[in-house]
N, C-alpha and C. Protein backbone atom coordinates (compact mmCIF):
# COMPACT_ATOMS: atom_id res chain seq x y z
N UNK A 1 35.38 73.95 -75.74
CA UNK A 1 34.36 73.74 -76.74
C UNK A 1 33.16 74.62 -76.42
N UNK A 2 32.70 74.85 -77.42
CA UNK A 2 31.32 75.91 -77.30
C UNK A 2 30.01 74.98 -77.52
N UNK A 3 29.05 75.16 -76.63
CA UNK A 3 27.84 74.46 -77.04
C UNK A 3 27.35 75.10 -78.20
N UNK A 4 26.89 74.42 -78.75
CA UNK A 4 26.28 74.87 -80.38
C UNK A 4 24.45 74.49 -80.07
N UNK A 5 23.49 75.55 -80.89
CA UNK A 5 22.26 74.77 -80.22
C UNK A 5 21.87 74.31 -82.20
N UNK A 6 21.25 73.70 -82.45
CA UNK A 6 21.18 72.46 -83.58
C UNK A 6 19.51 72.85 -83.85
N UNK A 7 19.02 74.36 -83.69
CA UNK A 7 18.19 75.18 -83.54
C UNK A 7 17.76 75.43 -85.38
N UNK A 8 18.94 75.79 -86.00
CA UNK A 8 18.80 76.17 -87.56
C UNK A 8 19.55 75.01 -88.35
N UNK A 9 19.38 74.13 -87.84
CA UNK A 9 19.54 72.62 -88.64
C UNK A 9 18.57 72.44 -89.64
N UNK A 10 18.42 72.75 -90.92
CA UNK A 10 17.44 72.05 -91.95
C UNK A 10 16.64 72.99 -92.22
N UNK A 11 16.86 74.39 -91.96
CA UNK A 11 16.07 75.58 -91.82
C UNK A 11 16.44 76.67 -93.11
N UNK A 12 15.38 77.51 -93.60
CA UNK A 12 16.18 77.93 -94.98
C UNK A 12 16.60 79.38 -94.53
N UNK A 13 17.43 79.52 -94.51
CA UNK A 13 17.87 81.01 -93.93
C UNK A 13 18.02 82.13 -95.37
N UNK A 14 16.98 82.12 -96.20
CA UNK A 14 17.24 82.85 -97.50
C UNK A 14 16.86 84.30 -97.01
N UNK A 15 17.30 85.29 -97.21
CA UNK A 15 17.10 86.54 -97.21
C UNK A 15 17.84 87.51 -98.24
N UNK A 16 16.45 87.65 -98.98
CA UNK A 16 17.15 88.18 -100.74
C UNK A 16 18.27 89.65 -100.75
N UNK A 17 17.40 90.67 -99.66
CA UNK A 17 17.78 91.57 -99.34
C UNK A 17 18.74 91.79 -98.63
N UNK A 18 19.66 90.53 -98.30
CA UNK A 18 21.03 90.82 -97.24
C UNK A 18 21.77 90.25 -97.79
N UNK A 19 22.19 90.26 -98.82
CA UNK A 19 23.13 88.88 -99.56
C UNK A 19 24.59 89.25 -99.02
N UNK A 20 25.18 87.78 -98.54
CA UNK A 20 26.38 87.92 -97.58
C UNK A 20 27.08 86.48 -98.18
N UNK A 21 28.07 86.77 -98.19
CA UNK A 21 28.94 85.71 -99.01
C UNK A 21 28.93 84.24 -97.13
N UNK A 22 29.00 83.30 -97.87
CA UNK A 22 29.17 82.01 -96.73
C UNK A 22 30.14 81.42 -96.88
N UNK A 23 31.16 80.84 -95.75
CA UNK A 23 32.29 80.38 -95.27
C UNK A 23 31.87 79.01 -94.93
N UNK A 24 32.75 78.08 -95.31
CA UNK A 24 32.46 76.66 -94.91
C UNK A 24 33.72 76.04 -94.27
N UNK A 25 33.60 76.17 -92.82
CA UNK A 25 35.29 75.48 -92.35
C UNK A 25 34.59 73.99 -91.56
N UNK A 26 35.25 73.40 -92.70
CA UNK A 26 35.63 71.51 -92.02
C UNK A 26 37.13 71.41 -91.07
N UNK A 27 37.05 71.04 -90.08
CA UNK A 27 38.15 70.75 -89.69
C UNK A 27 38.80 69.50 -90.31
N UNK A 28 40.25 69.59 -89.73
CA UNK A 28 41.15 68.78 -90.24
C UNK A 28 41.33 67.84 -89.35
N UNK A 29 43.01 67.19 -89.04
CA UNK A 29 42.91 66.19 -88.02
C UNK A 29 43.67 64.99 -88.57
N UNK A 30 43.41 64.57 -89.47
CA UNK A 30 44.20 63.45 -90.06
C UNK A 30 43.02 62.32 -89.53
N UNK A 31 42.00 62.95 -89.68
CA UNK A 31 40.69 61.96 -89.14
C UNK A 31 40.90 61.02 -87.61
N UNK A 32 41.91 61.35 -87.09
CA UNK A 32 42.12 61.23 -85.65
C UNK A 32 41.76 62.20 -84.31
N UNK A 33 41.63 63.53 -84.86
CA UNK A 33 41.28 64.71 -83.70
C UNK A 33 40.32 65.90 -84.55
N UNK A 34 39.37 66.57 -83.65
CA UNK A 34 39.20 67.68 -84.28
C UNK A 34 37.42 67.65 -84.18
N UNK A 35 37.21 69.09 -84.38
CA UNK A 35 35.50 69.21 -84.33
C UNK A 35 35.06 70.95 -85.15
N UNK A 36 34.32 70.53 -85.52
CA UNK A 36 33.75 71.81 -86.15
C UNK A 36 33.44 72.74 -85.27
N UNK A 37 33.43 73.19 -83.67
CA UNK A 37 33.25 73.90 -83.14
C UNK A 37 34.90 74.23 -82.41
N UNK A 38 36.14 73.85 -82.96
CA UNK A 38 37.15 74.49 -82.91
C UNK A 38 37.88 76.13 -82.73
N UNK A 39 36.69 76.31 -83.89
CA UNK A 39 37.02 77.92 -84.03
C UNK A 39 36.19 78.25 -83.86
N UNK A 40 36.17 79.64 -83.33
CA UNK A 40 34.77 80.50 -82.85
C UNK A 40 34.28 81.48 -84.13
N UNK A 41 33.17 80.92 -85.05
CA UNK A 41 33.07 81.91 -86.32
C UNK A 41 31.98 82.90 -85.93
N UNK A 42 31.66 83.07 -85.08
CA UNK A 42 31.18 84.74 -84.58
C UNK A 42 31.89 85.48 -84.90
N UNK A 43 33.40 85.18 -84.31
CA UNK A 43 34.10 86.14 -84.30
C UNK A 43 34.49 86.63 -86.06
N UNK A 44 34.54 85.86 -86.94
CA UNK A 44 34.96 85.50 -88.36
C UNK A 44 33.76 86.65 -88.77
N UNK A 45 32.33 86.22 -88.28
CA UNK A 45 31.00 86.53 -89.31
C UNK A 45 30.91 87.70 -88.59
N UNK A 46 31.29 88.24 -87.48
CA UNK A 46 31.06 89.44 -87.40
C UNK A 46 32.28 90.73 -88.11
N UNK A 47 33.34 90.04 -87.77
CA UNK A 47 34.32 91.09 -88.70
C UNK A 47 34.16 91.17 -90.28
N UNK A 48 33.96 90.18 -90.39
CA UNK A 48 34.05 89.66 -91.90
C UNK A 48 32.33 89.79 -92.80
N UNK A 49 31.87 90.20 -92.21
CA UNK A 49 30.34 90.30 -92.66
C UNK A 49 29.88 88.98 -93.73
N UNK A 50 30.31 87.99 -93.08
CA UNK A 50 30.17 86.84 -93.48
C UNK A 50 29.15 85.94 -92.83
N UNK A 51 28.70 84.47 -93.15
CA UNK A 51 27.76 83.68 -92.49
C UNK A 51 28.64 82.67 -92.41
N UNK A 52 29.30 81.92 -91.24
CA UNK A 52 30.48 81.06 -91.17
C UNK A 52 29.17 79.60 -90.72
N UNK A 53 29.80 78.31 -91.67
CA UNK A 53 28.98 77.46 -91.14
C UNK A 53 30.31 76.40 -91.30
N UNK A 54 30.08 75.87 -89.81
CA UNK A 54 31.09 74.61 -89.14
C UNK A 54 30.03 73.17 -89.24
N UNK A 55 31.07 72.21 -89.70
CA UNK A 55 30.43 71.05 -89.43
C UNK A 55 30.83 69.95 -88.98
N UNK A 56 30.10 69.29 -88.32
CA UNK A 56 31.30 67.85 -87.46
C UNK A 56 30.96 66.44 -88.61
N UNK A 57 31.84 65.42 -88.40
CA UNK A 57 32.10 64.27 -88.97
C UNK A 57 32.51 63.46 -88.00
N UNK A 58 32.22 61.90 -87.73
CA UNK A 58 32.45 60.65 -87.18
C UNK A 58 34.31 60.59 -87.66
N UNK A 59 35.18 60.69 -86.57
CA UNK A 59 36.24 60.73 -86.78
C UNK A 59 36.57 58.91 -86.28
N UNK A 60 35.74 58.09 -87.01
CA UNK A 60 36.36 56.52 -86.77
C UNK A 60 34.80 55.80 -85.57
N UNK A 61 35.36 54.27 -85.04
CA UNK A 61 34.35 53.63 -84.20
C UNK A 61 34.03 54.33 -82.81
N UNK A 62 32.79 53.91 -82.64
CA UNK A 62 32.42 54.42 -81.21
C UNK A 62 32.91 53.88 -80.29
């Protein structure tokens, strides 16, 4: 797992002059396994001249 820092949480990242298409990967799991930091989308947003945004979900009780 990669630490993620929660740095550009709620933050408006608009920049008129760079317009770059955005990627949204939810993981899967069958709501039993799985986390939004699964895949490494650096690697995605840098080949892909893309902005990759991962997100986690409560997969059941604590």
């Amino acid at each position: 797992m990669h630490p993620k820092s929660e740095l550009l949480c709620g933050r408006d990242m608009h920049d008129p002059n760079n317009k770059k298409p955005v990627m949204v990967y939810i993981h899967g799991g069958s709501y039993m396994e799985g986390t939004g930091n699964m895949i490494d989308g650096s690697i995605l947003a840098s080949h892909g001249n893309v902005i990759v945004v991962t997100v986690n979900y409560r997969l059941g009780v604590l």
